[in-house]
C-alpha atoms as a PDB file:
ATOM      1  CA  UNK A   1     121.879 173.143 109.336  1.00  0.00           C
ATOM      2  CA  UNK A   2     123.864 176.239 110.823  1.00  0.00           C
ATOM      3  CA  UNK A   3     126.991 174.995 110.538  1.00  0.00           C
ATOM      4  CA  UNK A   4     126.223 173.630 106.406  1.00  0.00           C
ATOM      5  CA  UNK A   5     125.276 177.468 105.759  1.00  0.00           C
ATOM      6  CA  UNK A   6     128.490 179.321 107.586  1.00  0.00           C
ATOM      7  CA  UNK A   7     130.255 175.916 106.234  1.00  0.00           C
ATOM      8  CA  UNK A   8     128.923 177.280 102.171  1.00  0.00           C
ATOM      9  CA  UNK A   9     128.992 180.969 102.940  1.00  0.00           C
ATOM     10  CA  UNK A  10     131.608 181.190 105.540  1.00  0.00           C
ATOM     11  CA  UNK A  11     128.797 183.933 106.793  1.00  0.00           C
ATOM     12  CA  UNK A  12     126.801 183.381 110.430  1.00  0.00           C
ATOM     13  CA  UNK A  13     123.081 181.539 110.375  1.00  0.00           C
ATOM     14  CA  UNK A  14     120.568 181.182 111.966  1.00  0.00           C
ATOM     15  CA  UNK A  15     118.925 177.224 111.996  1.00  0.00           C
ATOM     16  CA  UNK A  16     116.064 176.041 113.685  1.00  0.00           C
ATOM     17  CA  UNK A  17     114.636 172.532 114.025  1.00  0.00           C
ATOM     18  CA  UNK A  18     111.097 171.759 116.072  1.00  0.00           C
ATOM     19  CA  UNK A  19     109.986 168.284 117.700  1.00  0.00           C
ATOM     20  CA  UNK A  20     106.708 167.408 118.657  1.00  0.00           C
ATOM     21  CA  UNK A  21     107.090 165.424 121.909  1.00  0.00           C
ATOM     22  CA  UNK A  22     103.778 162.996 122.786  1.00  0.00           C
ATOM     23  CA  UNK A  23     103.105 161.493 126.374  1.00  0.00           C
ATOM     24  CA  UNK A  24     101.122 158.747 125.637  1.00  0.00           C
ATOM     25  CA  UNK A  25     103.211 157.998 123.091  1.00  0.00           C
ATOM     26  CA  UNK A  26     106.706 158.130 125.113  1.00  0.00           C
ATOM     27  CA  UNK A  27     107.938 161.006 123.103  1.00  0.00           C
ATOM     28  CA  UNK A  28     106.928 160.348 120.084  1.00  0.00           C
ATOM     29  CA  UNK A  29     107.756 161.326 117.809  1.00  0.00           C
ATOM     30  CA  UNK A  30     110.229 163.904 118.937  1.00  0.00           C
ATOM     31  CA  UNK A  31     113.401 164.975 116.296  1.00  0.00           C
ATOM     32  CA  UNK A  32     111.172 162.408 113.798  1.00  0.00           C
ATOM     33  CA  UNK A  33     107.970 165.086 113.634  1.00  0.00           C
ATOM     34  CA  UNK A  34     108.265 165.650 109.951  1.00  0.00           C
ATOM     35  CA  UNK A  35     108.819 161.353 108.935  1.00  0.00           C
ATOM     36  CA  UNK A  36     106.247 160.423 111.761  1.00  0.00           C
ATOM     37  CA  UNK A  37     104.463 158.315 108.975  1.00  0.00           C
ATOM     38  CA  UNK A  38     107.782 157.100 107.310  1.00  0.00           C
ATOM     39  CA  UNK A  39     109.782 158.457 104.418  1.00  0.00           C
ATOM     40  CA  UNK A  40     107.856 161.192 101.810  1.00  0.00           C
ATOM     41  CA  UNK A  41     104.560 161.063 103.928  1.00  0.00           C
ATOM     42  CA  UNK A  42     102.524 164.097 104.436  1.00  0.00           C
ATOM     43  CA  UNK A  43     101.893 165.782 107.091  1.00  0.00           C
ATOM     44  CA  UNK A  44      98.240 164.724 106.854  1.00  0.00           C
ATOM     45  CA  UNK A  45      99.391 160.945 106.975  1.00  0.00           C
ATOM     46  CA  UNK A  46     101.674 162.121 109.931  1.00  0.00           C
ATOM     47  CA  UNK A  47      98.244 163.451 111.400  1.00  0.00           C
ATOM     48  CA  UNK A  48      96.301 160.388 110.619  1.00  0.00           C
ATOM     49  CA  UNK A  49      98.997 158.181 111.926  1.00  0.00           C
ATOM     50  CA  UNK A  50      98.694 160.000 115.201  1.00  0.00           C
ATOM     51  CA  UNK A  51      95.351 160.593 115.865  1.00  0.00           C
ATOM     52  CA  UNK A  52      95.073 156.836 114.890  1.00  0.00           C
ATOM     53  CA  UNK A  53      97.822 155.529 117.763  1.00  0.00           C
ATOM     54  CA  UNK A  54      95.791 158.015 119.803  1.00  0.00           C
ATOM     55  CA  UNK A  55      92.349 156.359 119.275  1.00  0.00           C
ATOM     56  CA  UNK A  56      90.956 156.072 122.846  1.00  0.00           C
ATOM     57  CA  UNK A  57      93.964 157.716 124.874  1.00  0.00           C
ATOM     58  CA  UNK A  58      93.070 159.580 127.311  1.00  0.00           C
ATOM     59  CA  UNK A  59      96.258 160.616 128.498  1.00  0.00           C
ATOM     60  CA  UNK A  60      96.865 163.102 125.071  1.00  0.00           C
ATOM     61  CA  UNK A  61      99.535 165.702 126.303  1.00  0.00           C
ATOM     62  CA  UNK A  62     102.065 166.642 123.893  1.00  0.00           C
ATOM     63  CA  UNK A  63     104.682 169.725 123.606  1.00  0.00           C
ATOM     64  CA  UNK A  64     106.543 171.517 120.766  1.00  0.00           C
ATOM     65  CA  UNK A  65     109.623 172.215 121.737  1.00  0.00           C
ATOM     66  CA  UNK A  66     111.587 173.584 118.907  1.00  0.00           C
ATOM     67  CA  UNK A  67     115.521 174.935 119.292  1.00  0.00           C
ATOM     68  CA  UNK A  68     117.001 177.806 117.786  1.00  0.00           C
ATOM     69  CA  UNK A  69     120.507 178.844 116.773  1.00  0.00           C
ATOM     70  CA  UNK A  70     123.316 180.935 115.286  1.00  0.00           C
ATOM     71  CA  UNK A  71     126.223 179.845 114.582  1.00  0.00           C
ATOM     72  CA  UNK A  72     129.199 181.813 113.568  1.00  0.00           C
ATOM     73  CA  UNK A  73     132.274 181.745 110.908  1.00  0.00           C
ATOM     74  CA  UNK A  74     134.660 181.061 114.024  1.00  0.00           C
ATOM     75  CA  UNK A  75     132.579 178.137 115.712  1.00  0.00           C
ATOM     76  CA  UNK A  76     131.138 180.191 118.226  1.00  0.00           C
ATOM     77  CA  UNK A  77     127.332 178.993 118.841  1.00  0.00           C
ATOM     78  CA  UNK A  78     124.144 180.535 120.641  1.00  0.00           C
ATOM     79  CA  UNK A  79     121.240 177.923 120.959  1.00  0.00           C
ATOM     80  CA  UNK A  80     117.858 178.802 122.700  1.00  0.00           C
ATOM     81  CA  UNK A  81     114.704 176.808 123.125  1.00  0.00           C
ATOM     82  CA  UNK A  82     111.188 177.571 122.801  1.00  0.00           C
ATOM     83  CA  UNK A  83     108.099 175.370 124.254  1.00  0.00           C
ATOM     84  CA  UNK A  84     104.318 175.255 123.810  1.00  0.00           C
ATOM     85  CA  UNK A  85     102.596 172.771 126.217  1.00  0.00           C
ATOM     86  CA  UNK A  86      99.107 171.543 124.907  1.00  0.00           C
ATOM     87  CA  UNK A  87      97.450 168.464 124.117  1.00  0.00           C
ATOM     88  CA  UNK A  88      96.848 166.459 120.651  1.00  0.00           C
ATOM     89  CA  UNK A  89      92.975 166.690 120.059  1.00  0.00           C
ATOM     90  CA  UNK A  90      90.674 163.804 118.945  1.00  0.00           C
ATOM     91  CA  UNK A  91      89.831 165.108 115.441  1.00  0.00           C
ATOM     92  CA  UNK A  92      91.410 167.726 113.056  1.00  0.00           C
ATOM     93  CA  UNK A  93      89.965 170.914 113.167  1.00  0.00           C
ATOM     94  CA  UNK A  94      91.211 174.176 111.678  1.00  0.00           C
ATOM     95  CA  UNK A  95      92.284 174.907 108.235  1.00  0.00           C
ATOM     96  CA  UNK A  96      94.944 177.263 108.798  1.00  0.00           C
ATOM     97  CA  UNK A  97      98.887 176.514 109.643  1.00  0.00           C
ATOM     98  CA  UNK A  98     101.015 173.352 108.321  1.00  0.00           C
ATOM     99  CA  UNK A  99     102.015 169.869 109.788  1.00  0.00           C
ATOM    100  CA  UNK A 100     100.389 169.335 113.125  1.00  0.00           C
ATOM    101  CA  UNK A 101      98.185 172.193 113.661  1.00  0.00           C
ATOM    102  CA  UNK A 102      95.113 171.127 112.915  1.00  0.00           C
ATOM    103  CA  UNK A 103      95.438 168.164 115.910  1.00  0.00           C
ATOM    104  CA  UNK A 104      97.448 170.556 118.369  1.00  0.00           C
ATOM    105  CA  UNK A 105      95.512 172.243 121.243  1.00  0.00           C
ATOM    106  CA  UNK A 106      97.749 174.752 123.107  1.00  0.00           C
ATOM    107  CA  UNK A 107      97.496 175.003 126.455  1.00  0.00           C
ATOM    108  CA  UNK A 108      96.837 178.857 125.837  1.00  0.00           C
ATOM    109  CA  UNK A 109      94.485 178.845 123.319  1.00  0.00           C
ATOM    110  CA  UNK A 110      90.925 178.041 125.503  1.00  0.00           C
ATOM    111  CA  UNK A 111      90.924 174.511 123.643  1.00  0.00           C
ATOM    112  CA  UNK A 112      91.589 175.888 119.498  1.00  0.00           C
ATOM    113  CA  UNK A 113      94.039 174.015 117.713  1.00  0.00           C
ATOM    114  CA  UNK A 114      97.135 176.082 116.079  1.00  0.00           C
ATOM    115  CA  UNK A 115      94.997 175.639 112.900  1.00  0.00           C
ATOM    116  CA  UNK A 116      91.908 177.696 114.267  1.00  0.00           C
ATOM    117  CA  UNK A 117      93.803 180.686 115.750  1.00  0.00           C
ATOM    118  CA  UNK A 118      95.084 183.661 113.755  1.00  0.00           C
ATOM    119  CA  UNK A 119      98.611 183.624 112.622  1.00  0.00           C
ATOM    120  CA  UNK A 120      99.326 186.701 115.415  1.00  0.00           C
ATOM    121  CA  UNK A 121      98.036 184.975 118.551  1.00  0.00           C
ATOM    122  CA  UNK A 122      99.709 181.664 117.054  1.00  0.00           C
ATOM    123  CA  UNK A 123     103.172 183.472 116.917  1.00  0.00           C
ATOM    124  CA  UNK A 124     102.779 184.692 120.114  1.00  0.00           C
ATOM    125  CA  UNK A 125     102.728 181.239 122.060  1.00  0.00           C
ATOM    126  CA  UNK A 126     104.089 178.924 119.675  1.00  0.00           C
ATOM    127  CA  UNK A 127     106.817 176.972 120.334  1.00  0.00           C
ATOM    128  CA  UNK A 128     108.904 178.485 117.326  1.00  0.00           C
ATOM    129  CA  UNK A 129     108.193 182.644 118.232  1.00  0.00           C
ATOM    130  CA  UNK A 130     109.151 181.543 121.624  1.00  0.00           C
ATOM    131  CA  UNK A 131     112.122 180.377 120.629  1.00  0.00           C
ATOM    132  CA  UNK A 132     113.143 183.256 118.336  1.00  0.00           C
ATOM    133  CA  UNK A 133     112.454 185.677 120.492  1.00  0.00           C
ATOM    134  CA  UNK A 134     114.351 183.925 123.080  1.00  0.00           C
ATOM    135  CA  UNK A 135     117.245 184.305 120.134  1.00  0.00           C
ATOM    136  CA  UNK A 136     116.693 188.004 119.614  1.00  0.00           C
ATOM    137  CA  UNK A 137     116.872 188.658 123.522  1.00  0.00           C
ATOM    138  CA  UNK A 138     120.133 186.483 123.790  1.00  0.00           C
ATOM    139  CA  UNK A 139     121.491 188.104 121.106  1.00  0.00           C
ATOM    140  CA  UNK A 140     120.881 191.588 122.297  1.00  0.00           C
ATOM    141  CA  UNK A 141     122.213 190.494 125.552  1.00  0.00           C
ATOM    142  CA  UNK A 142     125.394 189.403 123.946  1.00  0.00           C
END
């Protein structure tokens, strides 16, 4: 993604991308997180596709891990990674958030799902603030 924008703009960018990585499923379904239930599925079929290969699991740990970079006009890349360990619940629960939310549990979070926390104490141990923030310190670093 970074390299299409400084490609376009021949300006830096910043690109992220986030996987949702499932034990009991091997991994599952990692880079795919967004096509889990095939080609111009929602992210509700995603859910119900998951909580449905889940049905009677008992091993249900999962992890975000989502990467962040920037790249710049001269090729030069900085690429960071943020994780949140938790576990994919039984049922959906929450109504706030997108995609997964309402099924993940972070490890954090005293057994809510990303989709019954407030957006503050989300950003704060979510897989994607972690990795931003991880960013902005590199960069400041640099």
């Amino acid at each position: 993604k970074a390299a299409a924008i400084v490609a376009a703009a021949g300006l830096p960018a910043i690109a992220d991308d986030t996987g949702l990585f499932v034990d009991a499923l091997d991994g599952r379904p990692g880079v795919h997180t967004a096509r889990y239930a095939g080609e111009g599925c929602s992210s509700a079929d995603n859910r119900a596709k998951m909580l449905d290969e889940l049905n009677g699991a008992h091993r249900r740990g999962a992890r975000f891990v989502t990467v962040a970079m920037v790249m710049w006009p001269d090729g030069t890349e900085l690429a960071v990674e943020g994780v949140c360990r938790g576990h994919i619940a039984t049922t959906e629960r929450g109504d706030v958030g997108f995609g997964y939310d309402a099924i993940f549990a972070p490890d954090e979070a005293d057994g809510l799902t990303f989709a019954e926390m407030a957006s503050t104490a989300k950003n704060v141990i979510s897989h994607r603030g972690r990795a931003f923030a991880a960013l902005l310190s590199a960069l400041e670093q640099r």
